[in-house]
Structures are given as C-alpha cells and as structure tokens.
C-alpha atoms as a PDB file:
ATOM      1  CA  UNK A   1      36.828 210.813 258.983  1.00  0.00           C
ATOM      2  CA  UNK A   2      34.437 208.757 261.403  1.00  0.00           C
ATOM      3  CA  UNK A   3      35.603 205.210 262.733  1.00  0.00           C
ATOM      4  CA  UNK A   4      32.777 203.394 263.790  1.00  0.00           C
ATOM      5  CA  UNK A   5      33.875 199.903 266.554  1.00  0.00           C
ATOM      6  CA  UNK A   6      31.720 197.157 265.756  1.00  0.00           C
ATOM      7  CA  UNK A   7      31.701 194.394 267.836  1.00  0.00           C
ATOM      8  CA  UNK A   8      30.613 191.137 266.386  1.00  0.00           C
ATOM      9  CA  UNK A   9      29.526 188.065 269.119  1.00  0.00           C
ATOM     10  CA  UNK A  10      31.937 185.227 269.290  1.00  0.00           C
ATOM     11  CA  UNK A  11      30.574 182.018 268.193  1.00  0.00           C
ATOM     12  CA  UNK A  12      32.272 179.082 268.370  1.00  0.00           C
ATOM     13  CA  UNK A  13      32.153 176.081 266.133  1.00  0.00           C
ATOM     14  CA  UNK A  14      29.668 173.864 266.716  1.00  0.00           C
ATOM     15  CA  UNK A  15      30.498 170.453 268.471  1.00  0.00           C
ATOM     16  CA  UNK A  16      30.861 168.095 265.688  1.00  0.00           C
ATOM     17  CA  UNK A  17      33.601 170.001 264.327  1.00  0.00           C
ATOM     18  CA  UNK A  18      35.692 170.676 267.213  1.00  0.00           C
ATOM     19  CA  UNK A  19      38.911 168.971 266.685  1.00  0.00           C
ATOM     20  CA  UNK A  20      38.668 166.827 270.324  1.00  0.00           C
ATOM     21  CA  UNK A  21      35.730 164.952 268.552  1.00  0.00           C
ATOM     22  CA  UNK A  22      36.246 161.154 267.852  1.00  0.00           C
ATOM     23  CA  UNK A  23      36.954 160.183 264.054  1.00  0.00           C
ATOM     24  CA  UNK A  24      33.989 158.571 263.123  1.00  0.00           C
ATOM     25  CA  UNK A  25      34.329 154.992 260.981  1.00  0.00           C
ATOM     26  CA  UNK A  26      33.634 156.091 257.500  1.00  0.00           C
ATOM     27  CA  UNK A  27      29.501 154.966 257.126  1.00  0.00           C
ATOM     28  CA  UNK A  28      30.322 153.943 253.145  1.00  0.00           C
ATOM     29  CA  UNK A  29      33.430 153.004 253.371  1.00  0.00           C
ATOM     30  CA  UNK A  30      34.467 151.303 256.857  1.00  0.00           C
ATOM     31  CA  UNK A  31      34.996 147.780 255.718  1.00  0.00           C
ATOM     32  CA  UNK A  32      36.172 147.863 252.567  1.00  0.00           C
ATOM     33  CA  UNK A  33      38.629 145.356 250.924  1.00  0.00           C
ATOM     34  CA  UNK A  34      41.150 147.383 250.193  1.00  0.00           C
ATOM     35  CA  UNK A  35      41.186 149.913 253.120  1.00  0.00           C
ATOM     36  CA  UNK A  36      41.177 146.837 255.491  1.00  0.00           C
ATOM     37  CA  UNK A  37      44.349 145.491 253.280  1.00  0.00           C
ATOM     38  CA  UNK A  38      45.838 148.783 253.779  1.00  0.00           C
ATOM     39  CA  UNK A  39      45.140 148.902 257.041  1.00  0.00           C
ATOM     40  CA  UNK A  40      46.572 145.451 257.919  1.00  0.00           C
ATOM     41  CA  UNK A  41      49.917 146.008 255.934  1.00  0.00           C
ATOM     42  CA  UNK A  42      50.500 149.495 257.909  1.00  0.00           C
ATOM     43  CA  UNK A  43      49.886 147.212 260.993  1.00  0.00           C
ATOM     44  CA  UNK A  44      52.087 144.736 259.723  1.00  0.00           C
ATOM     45  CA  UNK A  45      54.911 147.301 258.897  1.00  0.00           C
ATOM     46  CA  UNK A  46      54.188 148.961 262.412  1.00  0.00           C
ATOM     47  CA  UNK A  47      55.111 145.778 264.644  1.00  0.00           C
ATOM     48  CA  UNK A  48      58.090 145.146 262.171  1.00  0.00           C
ATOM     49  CA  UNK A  49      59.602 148.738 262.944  1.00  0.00           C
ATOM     50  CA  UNK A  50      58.690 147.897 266.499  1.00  0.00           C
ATOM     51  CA  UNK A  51      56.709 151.187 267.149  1.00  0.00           C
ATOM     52  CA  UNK A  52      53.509 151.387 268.687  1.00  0.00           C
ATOM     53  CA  UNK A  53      50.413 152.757 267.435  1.00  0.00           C
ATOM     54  CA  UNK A  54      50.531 156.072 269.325  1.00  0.00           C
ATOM     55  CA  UNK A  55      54.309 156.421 268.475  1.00  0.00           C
ATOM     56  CA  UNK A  56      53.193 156.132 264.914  1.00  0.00           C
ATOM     57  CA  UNK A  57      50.361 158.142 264.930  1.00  0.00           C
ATOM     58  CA  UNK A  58      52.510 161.235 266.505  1.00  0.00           C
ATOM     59  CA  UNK A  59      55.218 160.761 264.543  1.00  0.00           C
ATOM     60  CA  UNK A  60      52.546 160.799 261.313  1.00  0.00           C
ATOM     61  CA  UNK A  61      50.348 163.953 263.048  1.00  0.00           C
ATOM     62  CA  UNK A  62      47.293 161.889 263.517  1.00  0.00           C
ATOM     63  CA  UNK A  63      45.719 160.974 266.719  1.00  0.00           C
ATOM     64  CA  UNK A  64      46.193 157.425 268.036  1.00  0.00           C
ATOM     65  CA  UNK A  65      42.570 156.542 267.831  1.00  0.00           C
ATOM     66  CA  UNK A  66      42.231 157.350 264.314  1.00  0.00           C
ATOM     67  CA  UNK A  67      45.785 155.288 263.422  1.00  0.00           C
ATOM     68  CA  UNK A  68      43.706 152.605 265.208  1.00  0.00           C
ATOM     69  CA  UNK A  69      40.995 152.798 263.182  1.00  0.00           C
ATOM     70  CA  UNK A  70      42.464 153.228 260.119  1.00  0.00           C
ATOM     71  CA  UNK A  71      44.451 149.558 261.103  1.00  0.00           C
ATOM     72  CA  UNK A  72      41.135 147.970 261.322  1.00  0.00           C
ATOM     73  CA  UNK A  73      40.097 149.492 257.874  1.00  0.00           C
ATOM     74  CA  UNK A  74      37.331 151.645 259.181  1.00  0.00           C
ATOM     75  CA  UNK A  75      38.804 155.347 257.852  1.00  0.00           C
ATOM     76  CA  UNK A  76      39.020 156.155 254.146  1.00  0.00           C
ATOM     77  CA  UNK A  77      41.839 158.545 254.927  1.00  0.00           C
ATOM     78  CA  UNK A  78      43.409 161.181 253.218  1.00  0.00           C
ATOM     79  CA  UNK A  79      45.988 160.799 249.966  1.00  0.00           C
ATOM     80  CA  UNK A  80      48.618 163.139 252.346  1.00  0.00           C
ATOM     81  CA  UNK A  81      47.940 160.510 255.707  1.00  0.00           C
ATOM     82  CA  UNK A  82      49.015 157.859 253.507  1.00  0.00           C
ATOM     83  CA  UNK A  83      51.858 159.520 252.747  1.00  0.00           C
ATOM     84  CA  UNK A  84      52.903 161.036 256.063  1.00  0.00           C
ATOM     85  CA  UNK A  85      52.268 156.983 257.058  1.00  0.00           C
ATOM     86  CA  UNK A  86      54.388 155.611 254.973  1.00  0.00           C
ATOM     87  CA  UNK A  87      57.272 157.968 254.682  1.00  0.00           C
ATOM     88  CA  UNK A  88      57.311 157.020 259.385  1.00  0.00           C
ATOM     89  CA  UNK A  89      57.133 153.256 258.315  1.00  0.00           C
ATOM     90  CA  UNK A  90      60.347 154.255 255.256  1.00  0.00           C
ATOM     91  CA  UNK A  91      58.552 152.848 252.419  1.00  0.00           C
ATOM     92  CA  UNK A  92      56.781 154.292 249.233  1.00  0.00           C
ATOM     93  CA  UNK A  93      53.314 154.487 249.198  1.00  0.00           C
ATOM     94  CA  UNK A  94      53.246 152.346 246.045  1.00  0.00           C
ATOM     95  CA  UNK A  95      55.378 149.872 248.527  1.00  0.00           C
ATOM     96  CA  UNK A  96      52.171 149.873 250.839  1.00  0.00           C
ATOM     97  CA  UNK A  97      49.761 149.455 248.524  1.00  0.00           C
ATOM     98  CA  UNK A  98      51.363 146.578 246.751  1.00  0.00           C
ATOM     99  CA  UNK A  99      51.902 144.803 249.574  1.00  0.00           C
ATOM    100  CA  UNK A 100      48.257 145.732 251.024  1.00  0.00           C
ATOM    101  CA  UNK A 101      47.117 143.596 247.603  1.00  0.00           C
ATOM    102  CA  UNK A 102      45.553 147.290 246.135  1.00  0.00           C
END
C-alpha cells in the first residue's frame, strides 16, 4: 500500500467574516418598531439590574458593541440572543416582549 502526503494551502477566511469585524446595523431591519421597543425595554431592564452594557453583553456571550446596538434597535438578532438576554436580565422572553409593546 502507497500513502501519498498532500498538502493543501491554508487560506484563511476572508475579512468580512472574521469574527473581530464590527456587527453591521441590519440594512432592512435597523429601525424597526418593534426591535427599537425591544431594544429600549432590555435597556430599561439593564439600568434596573444596575449592570452595564459590557457586563451584560459578557455575561450574555455577545460583544458590547453589538448589545449596544441592539439597545438602539439597529440588530435583528437571533431567537437564542434573546434568550441568553433575558435569562442575564431574570425574566422570560415573553416578559420582554410584552413589556417592549411586541
């Protein structure tokens, strides 16, 4: 039996999907009624827990910035961020939304 070592060039991902890249505001989304309601009432919840964004946003495994912009409405994020969110913040995700007026 013959082995034959290939060796294949490493490529590495191209820039816009390096994770050190910026979250981008959502270009259909950012805005919207009910993501800046959500995004208010996780503020809201935020200052009443007395945490800060960053202390949020690590405690949720999300970066800071992108906590910030999803508190200004600008990130459509995922179904499991808004739960990671509002599990730190102790209150149901149905909790959030009613009280975000969704």
């Amino acid at each position: 039996m013959l082995f034959v070592w290939v060796s294949y060039p490493v490529v590495s991902c191209p820039a816009r999907l390096q994770h050190t890249d910026m979250a981008r505001p959502s270009p259909i989304h950012a805005g919207d009624p009910a993501l800046m309601g959500i995004g208010q009432a996780i503020r809201e919840l935020r200052a009443e827990a007395g945490l800060s964004q960053e202390a949020l946003a690590h405690e949720a495994g999300v970066d800071r910035s992108y906590m910030g912009g999803i508190e200004r409405g600008e990130h459509n994020m995922t179904i499991i961020n808004l739960l990671r969110i509002s599990r730190c913040l102790r209150i149901s995700v149905s909790e959030l939304l009613h009280r975000a007026g969704v």
